[in-house]
N, C-alpha and C. Protein backbone atom coordinates (compact mmCIF):
# COMPACT_ATOMS: atom_id res chain seq x y z
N UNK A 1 13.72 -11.01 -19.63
CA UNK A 1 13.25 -9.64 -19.52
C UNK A 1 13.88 -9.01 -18.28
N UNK A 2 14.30 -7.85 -18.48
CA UNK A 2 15.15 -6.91 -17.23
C UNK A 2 13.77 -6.92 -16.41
N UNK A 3 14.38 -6.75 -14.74
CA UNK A 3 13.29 -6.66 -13.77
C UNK A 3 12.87 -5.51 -13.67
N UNK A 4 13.99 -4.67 -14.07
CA UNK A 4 13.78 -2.63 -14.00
C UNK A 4 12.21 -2.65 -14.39
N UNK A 5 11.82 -3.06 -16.20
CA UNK A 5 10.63 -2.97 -16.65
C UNK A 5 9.22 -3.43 -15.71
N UNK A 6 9.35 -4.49 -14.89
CA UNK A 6 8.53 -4.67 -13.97
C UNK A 6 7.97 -3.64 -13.04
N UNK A 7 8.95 -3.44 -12.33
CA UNK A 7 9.19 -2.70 -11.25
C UNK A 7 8.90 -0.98 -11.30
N UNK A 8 9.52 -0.60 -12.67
CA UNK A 8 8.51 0.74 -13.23
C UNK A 8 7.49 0.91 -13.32
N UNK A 9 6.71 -0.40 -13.91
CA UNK A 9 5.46 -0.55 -13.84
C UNK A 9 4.63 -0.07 -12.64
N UNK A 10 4.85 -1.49 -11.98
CA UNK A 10 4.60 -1.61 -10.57
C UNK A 10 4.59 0.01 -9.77
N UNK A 11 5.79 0.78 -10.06
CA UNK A 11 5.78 2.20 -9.16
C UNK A 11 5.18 3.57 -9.62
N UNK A 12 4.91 2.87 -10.98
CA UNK A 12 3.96 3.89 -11.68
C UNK A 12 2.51 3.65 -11.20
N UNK A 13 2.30 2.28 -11.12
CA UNK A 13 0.44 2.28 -11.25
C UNK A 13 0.63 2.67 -8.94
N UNK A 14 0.97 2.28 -8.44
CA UNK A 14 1.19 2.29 -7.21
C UNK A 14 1.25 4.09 -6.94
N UNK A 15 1.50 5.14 -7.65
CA UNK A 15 1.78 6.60 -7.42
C UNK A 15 0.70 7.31 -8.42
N UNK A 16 -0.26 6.33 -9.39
CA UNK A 16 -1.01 7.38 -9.65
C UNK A 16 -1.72 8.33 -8.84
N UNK A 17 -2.55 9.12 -9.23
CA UNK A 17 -3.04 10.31 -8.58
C UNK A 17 -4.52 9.64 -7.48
N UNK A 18 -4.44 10.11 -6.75
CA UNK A 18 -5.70 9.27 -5.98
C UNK A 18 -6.74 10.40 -5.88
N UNK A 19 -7.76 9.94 -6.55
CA UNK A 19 -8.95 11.18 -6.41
C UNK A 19 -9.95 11.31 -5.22
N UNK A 20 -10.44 12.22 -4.76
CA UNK A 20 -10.86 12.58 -3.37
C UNK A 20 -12.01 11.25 -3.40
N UNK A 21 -12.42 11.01 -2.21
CA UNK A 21 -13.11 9.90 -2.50
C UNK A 21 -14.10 9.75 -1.35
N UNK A 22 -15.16 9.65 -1.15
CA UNK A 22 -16.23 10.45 -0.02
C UNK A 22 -15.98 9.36 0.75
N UNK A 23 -15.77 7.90 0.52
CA UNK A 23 -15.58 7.23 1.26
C UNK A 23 -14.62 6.93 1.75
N UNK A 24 -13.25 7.26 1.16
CA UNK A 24 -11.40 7.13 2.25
C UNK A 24 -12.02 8.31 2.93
N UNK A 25 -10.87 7.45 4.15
CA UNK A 25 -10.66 8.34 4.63
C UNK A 25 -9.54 8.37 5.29
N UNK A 26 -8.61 9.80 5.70
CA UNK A 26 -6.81 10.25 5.71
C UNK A 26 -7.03 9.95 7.01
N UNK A 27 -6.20 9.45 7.60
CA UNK A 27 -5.80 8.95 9.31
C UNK A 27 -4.50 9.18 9.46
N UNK A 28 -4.20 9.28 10.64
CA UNK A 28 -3.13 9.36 11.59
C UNK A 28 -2.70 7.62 11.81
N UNK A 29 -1.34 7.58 11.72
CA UNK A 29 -1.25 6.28 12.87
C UNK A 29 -1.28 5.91 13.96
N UNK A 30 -2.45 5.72 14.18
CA UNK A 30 -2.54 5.65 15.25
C UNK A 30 -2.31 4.04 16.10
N UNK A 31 -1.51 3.25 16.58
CA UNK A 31 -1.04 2.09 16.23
C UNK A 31 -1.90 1.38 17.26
N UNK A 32 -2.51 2.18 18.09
CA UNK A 32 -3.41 1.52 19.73
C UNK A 32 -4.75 1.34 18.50
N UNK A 33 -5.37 1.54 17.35
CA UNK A 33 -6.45 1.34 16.51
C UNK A 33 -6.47 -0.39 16.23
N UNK A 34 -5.47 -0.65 16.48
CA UNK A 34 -4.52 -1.98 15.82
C UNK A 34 -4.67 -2.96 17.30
N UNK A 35 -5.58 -2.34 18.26
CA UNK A 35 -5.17 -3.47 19.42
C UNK A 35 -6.79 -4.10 19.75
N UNK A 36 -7.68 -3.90 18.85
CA UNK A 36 -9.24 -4.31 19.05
C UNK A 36 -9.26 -3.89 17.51
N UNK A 37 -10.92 -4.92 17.45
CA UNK A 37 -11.36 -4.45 16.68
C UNK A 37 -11.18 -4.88 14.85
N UNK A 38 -11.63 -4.80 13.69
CA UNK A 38 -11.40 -4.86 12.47
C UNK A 38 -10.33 -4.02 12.47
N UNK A 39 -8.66 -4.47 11.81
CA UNK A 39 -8.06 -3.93 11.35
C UNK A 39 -6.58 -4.75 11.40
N UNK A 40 -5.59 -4.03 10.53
CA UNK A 40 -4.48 -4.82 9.96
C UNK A 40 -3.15 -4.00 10.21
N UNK A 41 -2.42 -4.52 11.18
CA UNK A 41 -0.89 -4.08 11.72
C UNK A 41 0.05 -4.52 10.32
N UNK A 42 0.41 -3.31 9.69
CA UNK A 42 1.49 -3.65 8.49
C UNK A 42 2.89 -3.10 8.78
N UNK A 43 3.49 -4.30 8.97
CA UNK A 43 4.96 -4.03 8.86
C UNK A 43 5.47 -4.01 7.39
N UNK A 44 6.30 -2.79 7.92
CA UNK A 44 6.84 -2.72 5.82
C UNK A 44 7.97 -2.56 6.11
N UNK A 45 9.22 -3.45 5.57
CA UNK A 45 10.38 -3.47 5.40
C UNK A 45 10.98 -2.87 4.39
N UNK A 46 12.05 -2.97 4.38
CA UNK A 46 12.93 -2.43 2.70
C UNK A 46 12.60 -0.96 2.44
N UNK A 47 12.12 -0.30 3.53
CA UNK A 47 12.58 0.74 2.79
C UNK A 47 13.90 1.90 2.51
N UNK A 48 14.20 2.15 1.67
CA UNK A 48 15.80 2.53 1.29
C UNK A 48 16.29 3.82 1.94
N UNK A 49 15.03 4.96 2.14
CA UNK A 49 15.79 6.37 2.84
C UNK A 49 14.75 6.77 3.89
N UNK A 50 15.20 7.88 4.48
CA UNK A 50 14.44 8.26 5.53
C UNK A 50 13.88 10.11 4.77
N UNK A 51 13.73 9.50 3.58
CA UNK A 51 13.30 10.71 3.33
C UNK A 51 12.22 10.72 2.71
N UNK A 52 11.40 12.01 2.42
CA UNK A 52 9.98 11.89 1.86
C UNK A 52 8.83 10.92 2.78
N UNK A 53 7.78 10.50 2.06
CA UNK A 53 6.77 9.65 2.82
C UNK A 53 6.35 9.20 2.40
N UNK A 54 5.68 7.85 3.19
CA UNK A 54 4.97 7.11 2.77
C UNK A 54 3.55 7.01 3.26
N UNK A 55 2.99 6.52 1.79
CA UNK A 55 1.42 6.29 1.38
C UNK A 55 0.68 4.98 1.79
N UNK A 56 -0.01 4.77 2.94
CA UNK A 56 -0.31 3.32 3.01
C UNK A 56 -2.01 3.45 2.61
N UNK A 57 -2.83 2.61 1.56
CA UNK A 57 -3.97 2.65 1.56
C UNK A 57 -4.52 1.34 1.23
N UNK A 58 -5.75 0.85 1.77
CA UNK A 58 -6.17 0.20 1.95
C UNK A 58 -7.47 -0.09 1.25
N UNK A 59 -7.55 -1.08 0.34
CA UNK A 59 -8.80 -1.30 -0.66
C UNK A 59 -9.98 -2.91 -0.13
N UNK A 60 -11.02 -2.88 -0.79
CA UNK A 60 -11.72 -3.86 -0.54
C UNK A 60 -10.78 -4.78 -1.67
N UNK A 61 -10.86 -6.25 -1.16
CA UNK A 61 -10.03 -7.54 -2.01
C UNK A 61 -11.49 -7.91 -3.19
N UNK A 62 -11.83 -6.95 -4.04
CA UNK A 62 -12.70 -7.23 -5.25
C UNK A 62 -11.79 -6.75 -6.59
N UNK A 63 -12.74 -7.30 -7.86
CA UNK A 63 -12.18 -6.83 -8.72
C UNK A 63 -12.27 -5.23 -9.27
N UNK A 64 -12.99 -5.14 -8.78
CA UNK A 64 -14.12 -3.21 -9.32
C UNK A 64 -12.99 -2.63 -8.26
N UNK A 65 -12.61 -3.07 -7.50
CA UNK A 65 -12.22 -1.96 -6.11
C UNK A 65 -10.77 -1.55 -5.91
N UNK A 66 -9.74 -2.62 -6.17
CA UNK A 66 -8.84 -2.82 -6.48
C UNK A 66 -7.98 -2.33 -7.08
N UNK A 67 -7.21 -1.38 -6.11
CA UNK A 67 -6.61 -0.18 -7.29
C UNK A 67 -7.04 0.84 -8.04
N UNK A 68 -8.53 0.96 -7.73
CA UNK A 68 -9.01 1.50 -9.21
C UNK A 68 -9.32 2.79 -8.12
N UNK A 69 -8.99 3.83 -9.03
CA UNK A 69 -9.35 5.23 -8.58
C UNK A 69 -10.10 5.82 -7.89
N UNK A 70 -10.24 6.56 -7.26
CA UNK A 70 -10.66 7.03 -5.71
C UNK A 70 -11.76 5.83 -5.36
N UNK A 71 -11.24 4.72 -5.07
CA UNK A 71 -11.61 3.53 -4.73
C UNK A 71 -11.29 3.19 -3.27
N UNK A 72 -10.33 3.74 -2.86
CA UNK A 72 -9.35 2.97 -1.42
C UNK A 72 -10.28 3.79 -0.36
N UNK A 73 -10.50 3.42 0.96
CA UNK A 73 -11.06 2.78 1.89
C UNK A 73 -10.77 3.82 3.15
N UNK A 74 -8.95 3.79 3.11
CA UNK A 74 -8.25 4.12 4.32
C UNK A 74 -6.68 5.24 3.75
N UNK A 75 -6.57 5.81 4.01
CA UNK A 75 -4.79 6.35 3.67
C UNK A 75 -4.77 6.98 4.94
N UNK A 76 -3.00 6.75 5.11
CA UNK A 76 -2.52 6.81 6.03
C UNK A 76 -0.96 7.60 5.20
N UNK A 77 -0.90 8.75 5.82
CA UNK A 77 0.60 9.15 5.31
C UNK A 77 0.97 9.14 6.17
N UNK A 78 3.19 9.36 6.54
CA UNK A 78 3.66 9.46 7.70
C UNK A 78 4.89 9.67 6.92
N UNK A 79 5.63 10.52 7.35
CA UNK A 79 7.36 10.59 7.53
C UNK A 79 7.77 9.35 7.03
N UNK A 80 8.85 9.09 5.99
CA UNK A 80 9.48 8.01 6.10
C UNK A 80 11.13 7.67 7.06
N UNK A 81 10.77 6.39 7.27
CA UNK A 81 12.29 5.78 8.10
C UNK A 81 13.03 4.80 7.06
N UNK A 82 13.95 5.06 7.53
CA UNK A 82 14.76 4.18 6.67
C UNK A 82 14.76 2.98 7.44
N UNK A 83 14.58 1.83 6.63
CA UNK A 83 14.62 0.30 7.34
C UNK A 83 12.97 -0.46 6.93
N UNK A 84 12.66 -0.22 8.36
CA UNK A 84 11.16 -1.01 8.73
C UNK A 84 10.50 -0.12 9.72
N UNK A 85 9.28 0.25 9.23
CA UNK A 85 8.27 1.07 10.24
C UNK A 85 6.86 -0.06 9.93
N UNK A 86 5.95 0.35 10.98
CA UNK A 86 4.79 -0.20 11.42
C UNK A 86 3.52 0.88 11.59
N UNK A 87 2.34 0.46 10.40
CA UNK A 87 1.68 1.48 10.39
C UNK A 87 0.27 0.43 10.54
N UNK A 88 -0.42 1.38 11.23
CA UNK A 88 -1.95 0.68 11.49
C UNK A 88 -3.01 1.02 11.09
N UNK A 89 -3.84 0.18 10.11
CA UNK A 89 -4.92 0.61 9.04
C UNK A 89 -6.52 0.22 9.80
N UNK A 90 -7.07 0.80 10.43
CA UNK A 90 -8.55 0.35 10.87
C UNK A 90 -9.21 0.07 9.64
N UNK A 91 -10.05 -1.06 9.48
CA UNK A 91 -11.18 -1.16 8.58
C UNK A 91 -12.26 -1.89 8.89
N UNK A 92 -13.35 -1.21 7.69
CA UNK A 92 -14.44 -0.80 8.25
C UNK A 92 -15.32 -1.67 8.75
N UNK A 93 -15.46 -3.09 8.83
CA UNK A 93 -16.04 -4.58 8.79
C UNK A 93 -14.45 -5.88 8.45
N UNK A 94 -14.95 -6.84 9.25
CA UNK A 94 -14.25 -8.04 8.86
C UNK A 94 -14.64 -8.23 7.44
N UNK A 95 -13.55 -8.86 6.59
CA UNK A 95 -13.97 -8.75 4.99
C UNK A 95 -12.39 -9.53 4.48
N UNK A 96 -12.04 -9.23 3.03
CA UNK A 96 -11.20 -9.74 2.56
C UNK A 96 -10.60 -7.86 1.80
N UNK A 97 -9.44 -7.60 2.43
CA UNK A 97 -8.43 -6.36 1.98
C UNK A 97 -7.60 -6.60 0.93
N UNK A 98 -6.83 -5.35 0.73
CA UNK A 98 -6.21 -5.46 -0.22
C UNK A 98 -5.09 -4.30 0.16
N UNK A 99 -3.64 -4.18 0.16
CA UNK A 99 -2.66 -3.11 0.99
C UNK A 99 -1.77 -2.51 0.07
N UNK A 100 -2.07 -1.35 -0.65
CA UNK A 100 -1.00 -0.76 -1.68
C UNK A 100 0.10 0.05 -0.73
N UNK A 101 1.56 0.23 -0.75
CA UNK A 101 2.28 1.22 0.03
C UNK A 101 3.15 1.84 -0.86
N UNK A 102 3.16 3.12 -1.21
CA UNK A 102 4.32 3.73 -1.89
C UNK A 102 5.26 4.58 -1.16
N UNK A 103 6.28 4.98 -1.54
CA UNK A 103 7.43 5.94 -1.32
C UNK A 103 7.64 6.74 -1.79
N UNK A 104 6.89 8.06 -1.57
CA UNK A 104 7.41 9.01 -2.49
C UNK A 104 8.35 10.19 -1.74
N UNK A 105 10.07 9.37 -2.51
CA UNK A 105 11.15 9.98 -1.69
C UNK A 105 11.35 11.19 -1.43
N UNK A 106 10.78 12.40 -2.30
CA UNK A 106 11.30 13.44 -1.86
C UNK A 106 10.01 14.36 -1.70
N UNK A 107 8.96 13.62 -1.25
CA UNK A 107 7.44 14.11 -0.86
C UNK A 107 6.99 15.48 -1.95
N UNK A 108 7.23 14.98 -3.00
CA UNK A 108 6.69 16.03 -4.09
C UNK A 108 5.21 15.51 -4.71
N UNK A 109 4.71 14.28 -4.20
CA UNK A 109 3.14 14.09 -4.36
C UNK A 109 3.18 13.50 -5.70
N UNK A 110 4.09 13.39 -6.76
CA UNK A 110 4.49 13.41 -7.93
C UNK A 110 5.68 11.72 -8.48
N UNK A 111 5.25 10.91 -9.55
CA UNK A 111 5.70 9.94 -9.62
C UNK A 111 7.66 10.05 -9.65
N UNK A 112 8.63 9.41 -9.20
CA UNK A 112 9.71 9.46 -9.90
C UNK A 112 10.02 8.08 -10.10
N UNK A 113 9.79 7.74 -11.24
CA UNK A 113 10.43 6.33 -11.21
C UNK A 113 11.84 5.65 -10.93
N UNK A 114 12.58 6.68 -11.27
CA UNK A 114 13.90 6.23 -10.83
C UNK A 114 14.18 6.45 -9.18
N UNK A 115 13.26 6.93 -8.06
CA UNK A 115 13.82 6.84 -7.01
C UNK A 115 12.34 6.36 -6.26
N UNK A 116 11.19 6.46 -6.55
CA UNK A 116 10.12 6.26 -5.61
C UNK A 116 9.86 4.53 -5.44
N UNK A 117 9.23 4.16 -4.49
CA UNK A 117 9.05 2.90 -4.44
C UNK A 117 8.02 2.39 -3.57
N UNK A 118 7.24 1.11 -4.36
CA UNK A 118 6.25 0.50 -3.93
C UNK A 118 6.09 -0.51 -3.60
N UNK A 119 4.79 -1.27 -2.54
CA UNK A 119 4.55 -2.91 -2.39
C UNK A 119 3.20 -2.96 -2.22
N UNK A 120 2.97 -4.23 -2.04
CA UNK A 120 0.93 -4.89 -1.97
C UNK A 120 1.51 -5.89 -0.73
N UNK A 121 0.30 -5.75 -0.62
CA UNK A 121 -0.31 -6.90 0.66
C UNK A 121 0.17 -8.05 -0.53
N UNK A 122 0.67 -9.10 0.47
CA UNK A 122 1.28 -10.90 0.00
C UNK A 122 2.51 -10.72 -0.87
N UNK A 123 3.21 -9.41 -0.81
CA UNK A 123 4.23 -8.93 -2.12
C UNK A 123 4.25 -10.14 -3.29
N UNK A 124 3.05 -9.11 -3.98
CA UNK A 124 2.82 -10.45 -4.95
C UNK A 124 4.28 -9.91 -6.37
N UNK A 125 4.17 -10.62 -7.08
CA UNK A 125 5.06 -10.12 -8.08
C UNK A 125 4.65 -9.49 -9.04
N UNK A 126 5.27 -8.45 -9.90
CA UNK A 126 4.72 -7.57 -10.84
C UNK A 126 5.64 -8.01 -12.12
N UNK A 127 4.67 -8.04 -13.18
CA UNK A 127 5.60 -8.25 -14.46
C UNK A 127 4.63 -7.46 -15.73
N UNK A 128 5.42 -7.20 -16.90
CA UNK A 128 4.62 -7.08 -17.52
C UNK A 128 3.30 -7.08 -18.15
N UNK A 129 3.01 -8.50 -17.73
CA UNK A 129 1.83 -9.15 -18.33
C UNK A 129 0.65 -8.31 -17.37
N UNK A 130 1.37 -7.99 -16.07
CA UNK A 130 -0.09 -8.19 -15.44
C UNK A 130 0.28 -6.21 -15.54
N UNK A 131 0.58 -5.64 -16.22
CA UNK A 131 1.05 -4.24 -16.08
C UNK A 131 1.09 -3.64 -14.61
N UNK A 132 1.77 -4.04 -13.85
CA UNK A 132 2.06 -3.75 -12.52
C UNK A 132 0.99 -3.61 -11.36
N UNK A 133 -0.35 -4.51 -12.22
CA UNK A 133 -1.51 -4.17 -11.00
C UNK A 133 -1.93 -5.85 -10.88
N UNK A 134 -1.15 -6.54 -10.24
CA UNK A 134 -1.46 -7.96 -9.95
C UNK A 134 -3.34 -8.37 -9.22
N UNK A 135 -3.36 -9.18 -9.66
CA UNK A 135 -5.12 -9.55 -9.37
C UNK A 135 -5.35 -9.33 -7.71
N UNK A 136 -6.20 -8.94 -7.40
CA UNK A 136 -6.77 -8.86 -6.34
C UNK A 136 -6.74 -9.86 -5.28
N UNK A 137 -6.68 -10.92 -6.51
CA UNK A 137 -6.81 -12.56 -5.72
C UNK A 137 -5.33 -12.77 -5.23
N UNK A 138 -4.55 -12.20 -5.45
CA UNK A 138 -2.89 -12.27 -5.20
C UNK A 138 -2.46 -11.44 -4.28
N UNK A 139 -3.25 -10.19 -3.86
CA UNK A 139 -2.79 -9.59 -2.72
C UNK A 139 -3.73 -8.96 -1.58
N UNK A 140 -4.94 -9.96 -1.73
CA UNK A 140 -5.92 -10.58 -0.77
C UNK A 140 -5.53 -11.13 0.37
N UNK A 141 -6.04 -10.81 1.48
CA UNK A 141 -6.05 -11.10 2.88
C UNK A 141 -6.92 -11.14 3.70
N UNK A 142 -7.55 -12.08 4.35
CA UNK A 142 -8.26 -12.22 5.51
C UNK A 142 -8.57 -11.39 6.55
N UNK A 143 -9.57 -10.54 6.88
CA UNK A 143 -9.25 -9.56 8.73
C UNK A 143 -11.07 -10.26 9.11
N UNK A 144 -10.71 -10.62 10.56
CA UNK A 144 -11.69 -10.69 11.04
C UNK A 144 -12.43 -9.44 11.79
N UNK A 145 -13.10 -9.80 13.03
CA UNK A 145 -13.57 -9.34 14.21
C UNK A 145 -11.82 -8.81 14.80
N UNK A 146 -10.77 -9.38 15.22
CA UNK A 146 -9.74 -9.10 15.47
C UNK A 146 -8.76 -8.12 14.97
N UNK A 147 -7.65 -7.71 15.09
CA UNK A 147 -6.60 -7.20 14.44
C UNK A 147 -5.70 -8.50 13.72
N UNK A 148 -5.58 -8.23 12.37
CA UNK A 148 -4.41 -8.70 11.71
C UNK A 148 -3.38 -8.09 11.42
N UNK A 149 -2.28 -9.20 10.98
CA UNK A 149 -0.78 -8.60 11.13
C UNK A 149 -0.64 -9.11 9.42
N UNK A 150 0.12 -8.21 8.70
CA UNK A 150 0.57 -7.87 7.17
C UNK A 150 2.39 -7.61 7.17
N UNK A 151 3.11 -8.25 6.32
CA UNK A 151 4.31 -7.75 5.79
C UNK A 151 4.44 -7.46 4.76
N UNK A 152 4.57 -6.17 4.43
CA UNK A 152 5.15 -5.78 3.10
C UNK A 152 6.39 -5.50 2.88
N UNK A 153 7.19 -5.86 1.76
CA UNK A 153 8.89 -5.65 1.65
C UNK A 153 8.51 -4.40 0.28
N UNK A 154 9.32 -3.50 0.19
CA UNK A 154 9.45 -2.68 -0.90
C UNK A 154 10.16 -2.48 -1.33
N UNK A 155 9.78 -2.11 -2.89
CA UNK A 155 10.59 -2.63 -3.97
C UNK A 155 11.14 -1.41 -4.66
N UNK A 156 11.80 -1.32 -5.30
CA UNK A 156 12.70 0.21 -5.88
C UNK A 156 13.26 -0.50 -7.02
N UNK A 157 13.97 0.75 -7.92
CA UNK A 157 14.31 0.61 -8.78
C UNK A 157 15.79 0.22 -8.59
């Protein structure tokens, strides 16, 4: 099976529409949030341009919570860089997370599959089977009382 089909997947369910949600809430990066406290320092690599922005949001590691619509916790937008940037997600209690990040290159808010691009916390793999929303249990992570540290690599078409 071509990987393209994966990976569409994957940047489709990663750019649906996120509905207002009383409990996210939009932050700044603020990266000193990241030096006490519950929360997770994500380095994200691979990304391809310095254009448009990126979406970092942050879900509880359950099955109900996980991706699922105005569900997420935390978003964080910012300018994109080309390469590797470092963005810092406060959350709300020590618990088990979950880290969606998209690219949407030319900041039109709007999916393009042929140029936008996405990753999860543990860059788990996306294939058909699992239609681009891998189990919870696969891109689950640990945060205590402390700050934790996350790598995400992102993926494009």
């Amino acid at each position: 099976m071509s990987k393209i089909v994966p990976a569409i997947i994957g940047v489709a369910l990663l750019s649906l529409p996120v509905a207002v949600n009383a409990s996210g809430r939009v932050l700044s990066n603020d990266l000193s949030q990241c030096q006490r406290g519950s929360s997770v320092l994500v380095k994200i690599d691979g990304i391809k341009s310095g254009s448009g922005k990126l979406r970092v949001q942050s879900y509880r590691a359950t099955e109900s919570e996980w991706l699922a619509k105005g569900r997420w916790l935390s978003r964080i937008e910012v300018p994109a860089r080309a390469g590797s940037m470092t963005v810092c997600v406060p959350l709300p209690a020590a618990g088990s997370y979950g880290i969606a990040v998209r690219h949407d290159t030319n900041g039109n808010g709007k999916t393009d599959l042929s140029k936008d691009g996405g990753g999860m916390s543990n860059n788990p793999s996306i294939n058909i089977f699992n239609l681009g929303k891998p189990s919870y249990k696969k891109t689950a992570f640990a945060v205590g009382n402390t700050p934790a540290s996350i790598s995400i690599t992102m993926k494009y078409m």
